[in-house]
Protein backbone atom coordinates (compact mmCIF):
# COMPACT_ATOMS: atom_id res chain seq x y z
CA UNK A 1 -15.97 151.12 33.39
CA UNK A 2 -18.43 153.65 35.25
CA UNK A 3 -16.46 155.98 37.85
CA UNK A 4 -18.09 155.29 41.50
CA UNK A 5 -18.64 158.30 43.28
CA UNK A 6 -17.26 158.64 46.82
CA UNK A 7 -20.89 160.09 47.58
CA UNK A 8 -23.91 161.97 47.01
CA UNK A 9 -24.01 165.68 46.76
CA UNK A 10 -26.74 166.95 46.21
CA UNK A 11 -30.52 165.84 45.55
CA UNK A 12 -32.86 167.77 43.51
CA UNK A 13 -36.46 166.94 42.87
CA UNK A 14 -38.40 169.48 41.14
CA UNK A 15 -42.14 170.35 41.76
CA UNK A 16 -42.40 168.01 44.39
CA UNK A 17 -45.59 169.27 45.97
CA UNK A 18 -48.64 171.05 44.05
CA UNK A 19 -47.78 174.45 43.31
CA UNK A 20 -44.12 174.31 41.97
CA UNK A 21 -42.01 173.80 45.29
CA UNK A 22 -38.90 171.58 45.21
CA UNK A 23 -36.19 170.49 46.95
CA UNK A 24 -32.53 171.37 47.24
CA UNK A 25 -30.85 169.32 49.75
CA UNK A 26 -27.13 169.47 49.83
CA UNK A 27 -25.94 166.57 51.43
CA UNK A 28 -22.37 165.72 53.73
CA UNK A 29 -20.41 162.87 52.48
CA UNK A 30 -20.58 160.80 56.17
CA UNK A 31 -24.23 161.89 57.66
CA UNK A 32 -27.07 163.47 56.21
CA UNK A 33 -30.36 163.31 58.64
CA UNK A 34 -33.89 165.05 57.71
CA UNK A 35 -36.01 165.86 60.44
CA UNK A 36 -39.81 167.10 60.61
CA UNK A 37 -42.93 166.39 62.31
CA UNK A 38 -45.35 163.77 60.51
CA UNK A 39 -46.46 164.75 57.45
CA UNK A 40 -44.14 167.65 56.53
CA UNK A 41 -43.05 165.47 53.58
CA UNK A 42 -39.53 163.68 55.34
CA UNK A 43 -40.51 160.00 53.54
CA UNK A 44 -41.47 161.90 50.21
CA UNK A 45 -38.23 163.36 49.47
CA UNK A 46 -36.21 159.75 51.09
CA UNK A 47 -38.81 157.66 48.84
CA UNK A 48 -38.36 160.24 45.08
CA UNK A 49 -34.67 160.46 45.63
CA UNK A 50 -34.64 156.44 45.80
CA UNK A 51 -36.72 156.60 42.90
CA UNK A 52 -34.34 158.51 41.30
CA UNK A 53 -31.37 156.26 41.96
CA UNK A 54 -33.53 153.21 41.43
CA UNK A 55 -34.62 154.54 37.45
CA UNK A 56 -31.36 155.59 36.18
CA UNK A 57 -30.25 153.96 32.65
CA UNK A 58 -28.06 150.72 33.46
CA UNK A 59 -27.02 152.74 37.47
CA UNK A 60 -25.16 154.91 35.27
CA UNK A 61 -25.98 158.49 36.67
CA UNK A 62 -25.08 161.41 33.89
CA UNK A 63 -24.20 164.69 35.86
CA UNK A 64 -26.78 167.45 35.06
CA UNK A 65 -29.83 165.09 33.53
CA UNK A 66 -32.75 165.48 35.26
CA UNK A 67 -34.86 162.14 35.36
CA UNK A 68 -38.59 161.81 36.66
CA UNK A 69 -37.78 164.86 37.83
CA UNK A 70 -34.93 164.55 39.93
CA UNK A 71 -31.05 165.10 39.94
CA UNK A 72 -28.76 163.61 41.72
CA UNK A 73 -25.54 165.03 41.78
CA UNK A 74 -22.27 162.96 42.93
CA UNK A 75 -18.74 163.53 44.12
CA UNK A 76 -16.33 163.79 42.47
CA UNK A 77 -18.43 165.37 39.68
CA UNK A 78 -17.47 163.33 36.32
CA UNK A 79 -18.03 160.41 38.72
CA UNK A 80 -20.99 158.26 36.45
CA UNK A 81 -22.56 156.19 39.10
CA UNK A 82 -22.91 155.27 43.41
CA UNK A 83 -23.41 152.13 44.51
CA UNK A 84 -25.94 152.51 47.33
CA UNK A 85 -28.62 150.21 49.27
CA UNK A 86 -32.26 151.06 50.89
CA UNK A 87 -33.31 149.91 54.22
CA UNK A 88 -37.07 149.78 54.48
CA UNK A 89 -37.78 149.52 58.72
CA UNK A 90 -41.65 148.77 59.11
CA UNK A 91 -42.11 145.01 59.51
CA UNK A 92 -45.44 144.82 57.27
CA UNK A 93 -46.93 140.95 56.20
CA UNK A 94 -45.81 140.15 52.65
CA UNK A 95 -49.03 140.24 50.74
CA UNK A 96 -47.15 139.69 47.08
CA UNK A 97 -48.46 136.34 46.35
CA UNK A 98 -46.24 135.39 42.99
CA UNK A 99 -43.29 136.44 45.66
CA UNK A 100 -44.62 134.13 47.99
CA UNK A 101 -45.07 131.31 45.96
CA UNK A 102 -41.48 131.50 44.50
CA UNK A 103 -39.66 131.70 48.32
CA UNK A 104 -38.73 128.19 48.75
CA UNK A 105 -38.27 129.18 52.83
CA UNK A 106 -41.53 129.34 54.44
CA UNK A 107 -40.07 131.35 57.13
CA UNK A 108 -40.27 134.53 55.40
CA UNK A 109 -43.40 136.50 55.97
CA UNK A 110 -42.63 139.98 56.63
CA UNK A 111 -40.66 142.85 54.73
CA UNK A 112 -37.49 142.62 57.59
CA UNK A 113 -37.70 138.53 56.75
CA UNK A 114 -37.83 139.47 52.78
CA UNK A 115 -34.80 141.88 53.96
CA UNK A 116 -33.05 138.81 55.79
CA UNK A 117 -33.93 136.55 53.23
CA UNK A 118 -31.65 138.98 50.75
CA UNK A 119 -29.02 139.77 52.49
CA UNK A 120 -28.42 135.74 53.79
CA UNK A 121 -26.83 135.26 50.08
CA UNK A 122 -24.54 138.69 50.14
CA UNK A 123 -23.64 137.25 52.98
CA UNK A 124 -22.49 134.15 51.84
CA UNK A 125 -20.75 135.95 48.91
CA UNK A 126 -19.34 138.39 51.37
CA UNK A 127 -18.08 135.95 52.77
CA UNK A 128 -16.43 134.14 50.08
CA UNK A 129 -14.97 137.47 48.60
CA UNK A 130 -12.77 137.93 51.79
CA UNK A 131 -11.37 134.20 52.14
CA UNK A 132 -10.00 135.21 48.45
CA UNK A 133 -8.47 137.74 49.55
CA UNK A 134 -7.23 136.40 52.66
CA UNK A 135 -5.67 133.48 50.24
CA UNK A 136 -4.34 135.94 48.12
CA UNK A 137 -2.89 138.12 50.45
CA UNK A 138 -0.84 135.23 52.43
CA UNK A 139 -0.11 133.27 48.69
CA UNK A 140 1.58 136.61 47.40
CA UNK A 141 4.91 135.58 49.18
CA UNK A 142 5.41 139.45 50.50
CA UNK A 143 5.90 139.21 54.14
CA UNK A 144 4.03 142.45 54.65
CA UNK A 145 0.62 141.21 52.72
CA UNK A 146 1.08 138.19 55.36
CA UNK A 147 0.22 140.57 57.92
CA UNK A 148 -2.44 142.08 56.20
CA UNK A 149 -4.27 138.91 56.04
CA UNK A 150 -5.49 139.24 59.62
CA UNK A 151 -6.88 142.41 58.70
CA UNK A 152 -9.49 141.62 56.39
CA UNK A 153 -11.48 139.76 58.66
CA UNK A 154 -11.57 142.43 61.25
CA UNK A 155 -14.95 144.05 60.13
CA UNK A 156 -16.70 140.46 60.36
CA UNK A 157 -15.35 140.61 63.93
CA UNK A 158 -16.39 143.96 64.27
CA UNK A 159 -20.33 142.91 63.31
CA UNK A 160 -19.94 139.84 65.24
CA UNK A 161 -19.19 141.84 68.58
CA UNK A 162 -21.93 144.67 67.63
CA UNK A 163 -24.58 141.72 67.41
CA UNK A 164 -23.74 140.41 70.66
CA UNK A 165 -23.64 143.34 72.90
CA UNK A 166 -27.23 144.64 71.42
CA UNK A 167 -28.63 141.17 72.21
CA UNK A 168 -26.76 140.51 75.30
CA UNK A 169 -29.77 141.49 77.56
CA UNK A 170 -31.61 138.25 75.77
CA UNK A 171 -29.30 136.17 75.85
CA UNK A 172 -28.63 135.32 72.28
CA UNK A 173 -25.05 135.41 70.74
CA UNK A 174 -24.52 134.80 67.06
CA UNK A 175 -23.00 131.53 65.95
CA UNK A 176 -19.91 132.43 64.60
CA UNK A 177 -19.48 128.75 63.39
CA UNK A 178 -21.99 128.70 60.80
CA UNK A 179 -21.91 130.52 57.45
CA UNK A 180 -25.54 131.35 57.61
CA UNK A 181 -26.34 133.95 59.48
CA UNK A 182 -28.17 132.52 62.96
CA UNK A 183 -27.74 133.39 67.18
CA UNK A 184 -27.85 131.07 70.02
CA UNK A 185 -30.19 131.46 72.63
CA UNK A 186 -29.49 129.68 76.30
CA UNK A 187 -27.79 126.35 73.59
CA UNK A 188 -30.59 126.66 71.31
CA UNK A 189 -29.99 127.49 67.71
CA UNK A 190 -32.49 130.31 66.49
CA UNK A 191 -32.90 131.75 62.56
CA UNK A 192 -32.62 135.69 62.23
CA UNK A 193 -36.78 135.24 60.89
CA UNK A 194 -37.33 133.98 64.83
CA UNK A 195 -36.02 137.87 66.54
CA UNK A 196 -38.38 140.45 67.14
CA UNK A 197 -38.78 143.38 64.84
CA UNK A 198 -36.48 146.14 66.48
CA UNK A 199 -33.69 142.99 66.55
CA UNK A 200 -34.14 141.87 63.01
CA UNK A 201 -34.30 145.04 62.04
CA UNK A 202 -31.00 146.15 63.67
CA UNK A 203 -29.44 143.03 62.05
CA UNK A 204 -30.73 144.34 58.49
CA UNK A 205 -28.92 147.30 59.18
CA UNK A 206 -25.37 146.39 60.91
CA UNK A 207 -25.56 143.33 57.82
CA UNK A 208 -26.16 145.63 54.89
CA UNK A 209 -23.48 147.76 56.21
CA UNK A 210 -21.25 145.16 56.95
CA UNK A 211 -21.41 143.13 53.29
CA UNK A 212 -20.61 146.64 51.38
CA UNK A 213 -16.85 145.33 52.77
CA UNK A 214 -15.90 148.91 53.73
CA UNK A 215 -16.37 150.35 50.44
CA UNK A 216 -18.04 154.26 49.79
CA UNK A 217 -21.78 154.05 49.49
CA UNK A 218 -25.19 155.57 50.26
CA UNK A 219 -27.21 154.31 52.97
CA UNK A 220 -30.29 155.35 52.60
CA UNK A 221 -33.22 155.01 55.43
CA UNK A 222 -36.44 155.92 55.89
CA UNK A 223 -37.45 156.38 59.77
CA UNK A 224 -34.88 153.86 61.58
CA UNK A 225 -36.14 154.27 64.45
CA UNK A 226 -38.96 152.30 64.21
CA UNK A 227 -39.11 149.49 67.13
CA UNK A 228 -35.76 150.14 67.91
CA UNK A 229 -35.34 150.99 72.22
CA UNK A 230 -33.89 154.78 72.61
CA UNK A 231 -30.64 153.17 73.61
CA UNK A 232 -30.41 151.72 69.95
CA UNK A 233 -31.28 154.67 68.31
CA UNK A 234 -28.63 156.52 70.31
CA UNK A 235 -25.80 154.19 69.13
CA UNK A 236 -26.82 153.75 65.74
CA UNK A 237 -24.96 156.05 63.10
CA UNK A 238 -22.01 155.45 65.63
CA UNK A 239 -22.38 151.58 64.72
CA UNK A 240 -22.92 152.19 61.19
CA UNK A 241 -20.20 154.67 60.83
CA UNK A 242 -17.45 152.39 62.92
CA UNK A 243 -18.27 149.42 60.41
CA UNK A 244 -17.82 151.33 57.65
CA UNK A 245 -16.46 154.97 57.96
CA UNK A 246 -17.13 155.27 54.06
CA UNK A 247 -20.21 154.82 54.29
CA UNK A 248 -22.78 157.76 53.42
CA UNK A 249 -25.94 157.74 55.49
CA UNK A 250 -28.80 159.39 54.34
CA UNK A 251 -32.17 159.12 56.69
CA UNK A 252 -35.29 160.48 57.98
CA UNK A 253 -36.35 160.80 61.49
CA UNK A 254 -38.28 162.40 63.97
CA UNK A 255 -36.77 161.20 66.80
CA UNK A 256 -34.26 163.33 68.80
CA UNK A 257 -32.18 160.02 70.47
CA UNK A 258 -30.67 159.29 66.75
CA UNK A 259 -29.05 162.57 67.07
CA UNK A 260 -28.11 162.76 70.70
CA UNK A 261 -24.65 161.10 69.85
CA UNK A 262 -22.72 164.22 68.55
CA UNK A 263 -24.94 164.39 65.21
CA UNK A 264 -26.57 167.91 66.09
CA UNK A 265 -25.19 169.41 63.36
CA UNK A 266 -26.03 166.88 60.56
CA UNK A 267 -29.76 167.81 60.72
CA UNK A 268 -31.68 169.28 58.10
CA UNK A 269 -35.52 170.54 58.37
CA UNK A 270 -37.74 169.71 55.62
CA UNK A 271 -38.69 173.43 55.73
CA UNK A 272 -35.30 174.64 55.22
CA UNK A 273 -34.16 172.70 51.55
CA UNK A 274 -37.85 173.26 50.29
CA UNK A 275 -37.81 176.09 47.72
């Protein structure tokens, strides 16, 4: 079996732009965030280095082997592969017609519904992966794995809480009776394809984060930000980093609330990795 890494180290992607430039972008295992005016090449580098992860043989990455023209480098180094997921924000129609016609919910008509759509199945399986282990843990006839138990459902909690206090100004609370992901709204039941776009996008993020069950990953994100109020972005990485404090977070912005928590330090300028 393939040894995860904890995270990413380093992305390389030779001769990016016409004339020979690349990039070297070292990267911090918690919070990596590249910043830039439009058009100095921020969703380039996010969108090659998730080409690079996304056309590696079987997610196996070799240390050292350039592909397409880019190497990704992990921690620990003889680690062979990272399990990571990609969080597209702009809330575009669908226009993939053989998608389309294969959905069997007619509710989902946007890339954040496509993105709901997904993750309502992890969920499900997220689910069903920590009422195993809740069984296990108070089956195993150690007192001390008894107490445990009431652990493991702590991050669900955690999410749970998160989505009601972003939503509280509207009103809608998550139903934390169903196993389907859906909010209640002043006793009406809504589905997560009925929020706006800054909500359903939040819950994209918060749920992606939430379903990798505390494990060490890359989160990758190109331009969060988008239709998400300033008080959203301010909170975010704080969110995402609470639910999962082994989580990597790699993302491009150019908005200065994302980084007015305490994450000063964690930015990188295009200019400055771009050799």
């Amino acid at each position: 079996m393939a040894k995860q890494a904890e995270y990413i180290s380093r992305i390389e992607i030779k001769s990016l732009w016409r004339g020979g430039r690349h990039i070297v972008w070292e990267l911090k295992p918690d919070v990596n965030i590249l910043s830039g005016i439009n058009g100095v090449g921020k969703s380039t580098i996010i969108n090659h280095s998730v080409h690079g992860l996304t056309n590696i043989d079987n997610g196996e990455i070799r240390p050292g082997e350039v592909l397409h023209g880019i190497n990704i480098s992990l921690y620990p180094s003889d680690a062979e592969s990272i399990k990571y997921d990609v969080i597209r924000s702009f809330d575009r129609p669908l226009l993939h017609s053989d998608l389309l016609e294969k959905l069997a919910d007619s509710r989902v008509k946007t890339e954040l519904d496509w993105q709901v759509y997904k993750l309502q199945k992890r969920f499900l399986d997220y689910q069903v992966n920590i009422g195993n282990k809740i069984i296990e843990l108070l089956t195993s006839g150690n007192p001390e794995d008894a107490a445990r138990a009431a652990d493991v459902s702590k991050p669900k909690v955690m999410f749970q809480d998160m989505m009601d206090r972003l939503f509280d100004d509207t009103h809608k609370k998550i139903d934390r009776k169903s196993n389907e992901i859906q909010f209640i709204q002043n006793g009406e039941v809504l589905t997560p394809y009925q929020l706006s776009s800054g909500e359903k996008q939040m819950l994209v993020i918060l749920l992606t984060v939430l379903i990798e069950d505390g494990e060490p990953y890359a989160l990758i994100m190109d331009e969060p930000e988008v239709s998400l109020h300033i008080e959203w972005q301010q909170s975010l990485i704080s969110l995402i980093r609470s639910l999962n404090p082994h989580a990597q977070i790699i993302l491009s912005t150019h908005s200065p609330a994302l980084i007015m928590d305490g994450w000063m330090d964690r930015v990188t300028e295009v200019d400055d990795i771009t050799l």
